[in-house]
Protein backbone atom coordinates (compact mmCIF):
# COMPACT_ATOMS: atom_id res chain seq x y z
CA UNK A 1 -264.66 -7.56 -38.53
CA UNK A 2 -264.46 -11.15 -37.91
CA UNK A 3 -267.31 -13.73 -38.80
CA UNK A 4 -269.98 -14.11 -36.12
CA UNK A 5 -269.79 -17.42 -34.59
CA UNK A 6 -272.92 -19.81 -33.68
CA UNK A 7 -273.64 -21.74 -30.82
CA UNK A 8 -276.17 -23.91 -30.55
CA UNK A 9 -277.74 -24.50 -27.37
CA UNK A 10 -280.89 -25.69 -24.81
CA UNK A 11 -282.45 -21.64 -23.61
CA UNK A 12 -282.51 -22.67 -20.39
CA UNK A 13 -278.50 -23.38 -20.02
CA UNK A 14 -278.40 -19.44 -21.80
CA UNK A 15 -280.94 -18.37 -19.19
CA UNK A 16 -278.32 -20.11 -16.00
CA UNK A 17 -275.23 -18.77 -17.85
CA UNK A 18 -276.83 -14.88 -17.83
CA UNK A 19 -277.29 -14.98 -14.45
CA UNK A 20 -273.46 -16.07 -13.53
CA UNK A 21 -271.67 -13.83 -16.08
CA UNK A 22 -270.33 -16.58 -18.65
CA UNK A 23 -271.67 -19.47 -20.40
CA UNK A 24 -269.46 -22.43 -20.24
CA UNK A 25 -271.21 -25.28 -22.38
CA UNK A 26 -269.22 -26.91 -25.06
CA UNK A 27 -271.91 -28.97 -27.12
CA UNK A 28 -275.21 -30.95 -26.13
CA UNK A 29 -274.50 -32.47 -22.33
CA UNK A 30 -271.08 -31.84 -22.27
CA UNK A 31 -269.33 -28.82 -20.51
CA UNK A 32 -265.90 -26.75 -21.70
CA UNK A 33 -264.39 -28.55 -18.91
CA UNK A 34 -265.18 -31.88 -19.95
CA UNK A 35 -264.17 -30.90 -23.99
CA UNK A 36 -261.55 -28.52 -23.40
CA UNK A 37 -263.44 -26.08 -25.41
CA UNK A 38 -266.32 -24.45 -26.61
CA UNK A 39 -268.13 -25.84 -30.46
CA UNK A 40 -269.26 -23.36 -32.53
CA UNK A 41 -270.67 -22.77 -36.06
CA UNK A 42 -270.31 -20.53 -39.21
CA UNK A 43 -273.87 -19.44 -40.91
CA UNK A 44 -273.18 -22.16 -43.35
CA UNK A 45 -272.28 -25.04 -41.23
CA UNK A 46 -275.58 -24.62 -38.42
CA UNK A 47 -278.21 -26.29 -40.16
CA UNK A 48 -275.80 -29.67 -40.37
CA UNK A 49 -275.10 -28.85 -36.70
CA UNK A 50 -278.66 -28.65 -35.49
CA UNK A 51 -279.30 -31.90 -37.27
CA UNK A 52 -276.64 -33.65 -35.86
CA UNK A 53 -277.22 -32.60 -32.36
CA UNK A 54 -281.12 -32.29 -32.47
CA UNK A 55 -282.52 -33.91 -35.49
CA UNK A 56 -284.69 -37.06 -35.99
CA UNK A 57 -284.34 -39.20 -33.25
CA UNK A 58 -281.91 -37.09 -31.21
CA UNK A 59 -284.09 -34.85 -29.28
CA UNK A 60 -285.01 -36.85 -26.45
CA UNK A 61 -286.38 -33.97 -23.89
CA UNK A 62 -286.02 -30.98 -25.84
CA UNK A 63 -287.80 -29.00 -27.91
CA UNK A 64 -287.75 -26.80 -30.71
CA UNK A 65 -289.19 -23.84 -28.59
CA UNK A 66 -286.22 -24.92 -25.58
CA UNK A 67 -283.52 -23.98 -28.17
CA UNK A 68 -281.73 -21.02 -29.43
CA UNK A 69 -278.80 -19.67 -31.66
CA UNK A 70 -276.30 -17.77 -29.41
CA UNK A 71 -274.74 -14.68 -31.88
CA UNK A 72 -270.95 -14.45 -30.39
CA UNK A 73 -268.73 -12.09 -31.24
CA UNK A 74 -265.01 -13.03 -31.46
CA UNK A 75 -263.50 -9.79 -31.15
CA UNK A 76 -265.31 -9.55 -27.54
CA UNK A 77 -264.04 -12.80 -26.02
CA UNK A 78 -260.67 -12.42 -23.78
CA UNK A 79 -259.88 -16.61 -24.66
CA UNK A 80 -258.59 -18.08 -28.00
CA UNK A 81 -261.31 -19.03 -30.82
CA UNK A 82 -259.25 -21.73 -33.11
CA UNK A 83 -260.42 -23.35 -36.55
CA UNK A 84 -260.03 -27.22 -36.16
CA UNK A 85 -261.40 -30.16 -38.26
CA UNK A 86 -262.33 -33.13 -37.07
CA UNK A 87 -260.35 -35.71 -39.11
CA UNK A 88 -257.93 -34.86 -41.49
CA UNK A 89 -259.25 -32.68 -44.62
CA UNK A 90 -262.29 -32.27 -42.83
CA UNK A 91 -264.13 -29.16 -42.50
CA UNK A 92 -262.72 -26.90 -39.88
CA UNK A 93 -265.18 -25.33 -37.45
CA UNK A 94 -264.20 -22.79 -34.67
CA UNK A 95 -263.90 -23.59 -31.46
CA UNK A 96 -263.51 -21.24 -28.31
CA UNK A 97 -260.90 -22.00 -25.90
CA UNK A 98 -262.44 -20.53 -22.63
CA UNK A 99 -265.68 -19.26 -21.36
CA UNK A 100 -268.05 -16.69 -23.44
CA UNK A 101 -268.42 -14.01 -21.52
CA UNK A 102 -272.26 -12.92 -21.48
CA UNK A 103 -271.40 -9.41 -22.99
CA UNK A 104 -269.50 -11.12 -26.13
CA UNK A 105 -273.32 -12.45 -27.30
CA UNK A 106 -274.41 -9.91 -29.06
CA UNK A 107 -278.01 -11.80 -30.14
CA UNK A 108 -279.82 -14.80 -29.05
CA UNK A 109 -282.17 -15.94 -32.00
CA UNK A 110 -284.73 -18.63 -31.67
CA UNK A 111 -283.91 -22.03 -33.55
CA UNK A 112 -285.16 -22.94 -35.93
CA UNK A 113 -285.69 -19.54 -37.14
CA UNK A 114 -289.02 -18.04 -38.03
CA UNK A 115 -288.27 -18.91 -41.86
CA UNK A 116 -287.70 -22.30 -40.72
CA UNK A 117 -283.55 -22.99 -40.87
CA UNK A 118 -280.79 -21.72 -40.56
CA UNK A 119 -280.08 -17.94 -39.08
């Protein structure tokens, strides 16, 4: 079986995207049709995500209770997941190519996580 992917996201854009079938958010304000694509996460790469996107400084509106860890599973999306880096030699996180189907999250955990980082 593949690896899990993460996806980092506000609960209440999970919430909207349960009740129309797919969630279509590519990173913090900015949809899969304004990126092309959907950013995700291994295990190992969240807690540098989170910080990035949410840290110090960057939360402006949201809090730690508004976010969660979406759980996909690759094998249940019907679009293209593809492992890109950034720059050149960077590291190479996945990205899906299409919307995630509701069914292909197979856990929603709370973030940060009861132990206090990563899932």
């Amino acid at each position: 079986m593949a690896e899990l992917l993460l996806h980092l996201t506000e609960g209440p854009l999970w919430e909207a995207a349960r009740g129309l079938g797919t969630y279509e958010m590519s990173t913090r304000g900015r949809t899969l049709h304004e990126e092309g694509f959907i950013h995700c996460s291994l295990s190992h790469q969240l807690d540098e995500v989170a910080e990035t996107l949410y840290g110090a400084g960057s939360r402006a509106g949201v809090s730690d209770q508004d976010l969660v860890v979406l759980v996909i599973d690759p094998a249940r999306l019907p679009v293209p997941v593809r492992y890109e880096s950034a720059a050149s030699g960077a590291e190479e996180f996945p990205h899906i190519y299409g919307p995630v189907p509701v069914e292909a999250v197979v856990e929603v955990r709370p973030w940060p996580s009861e132990e206090g980082g990563s899932v």
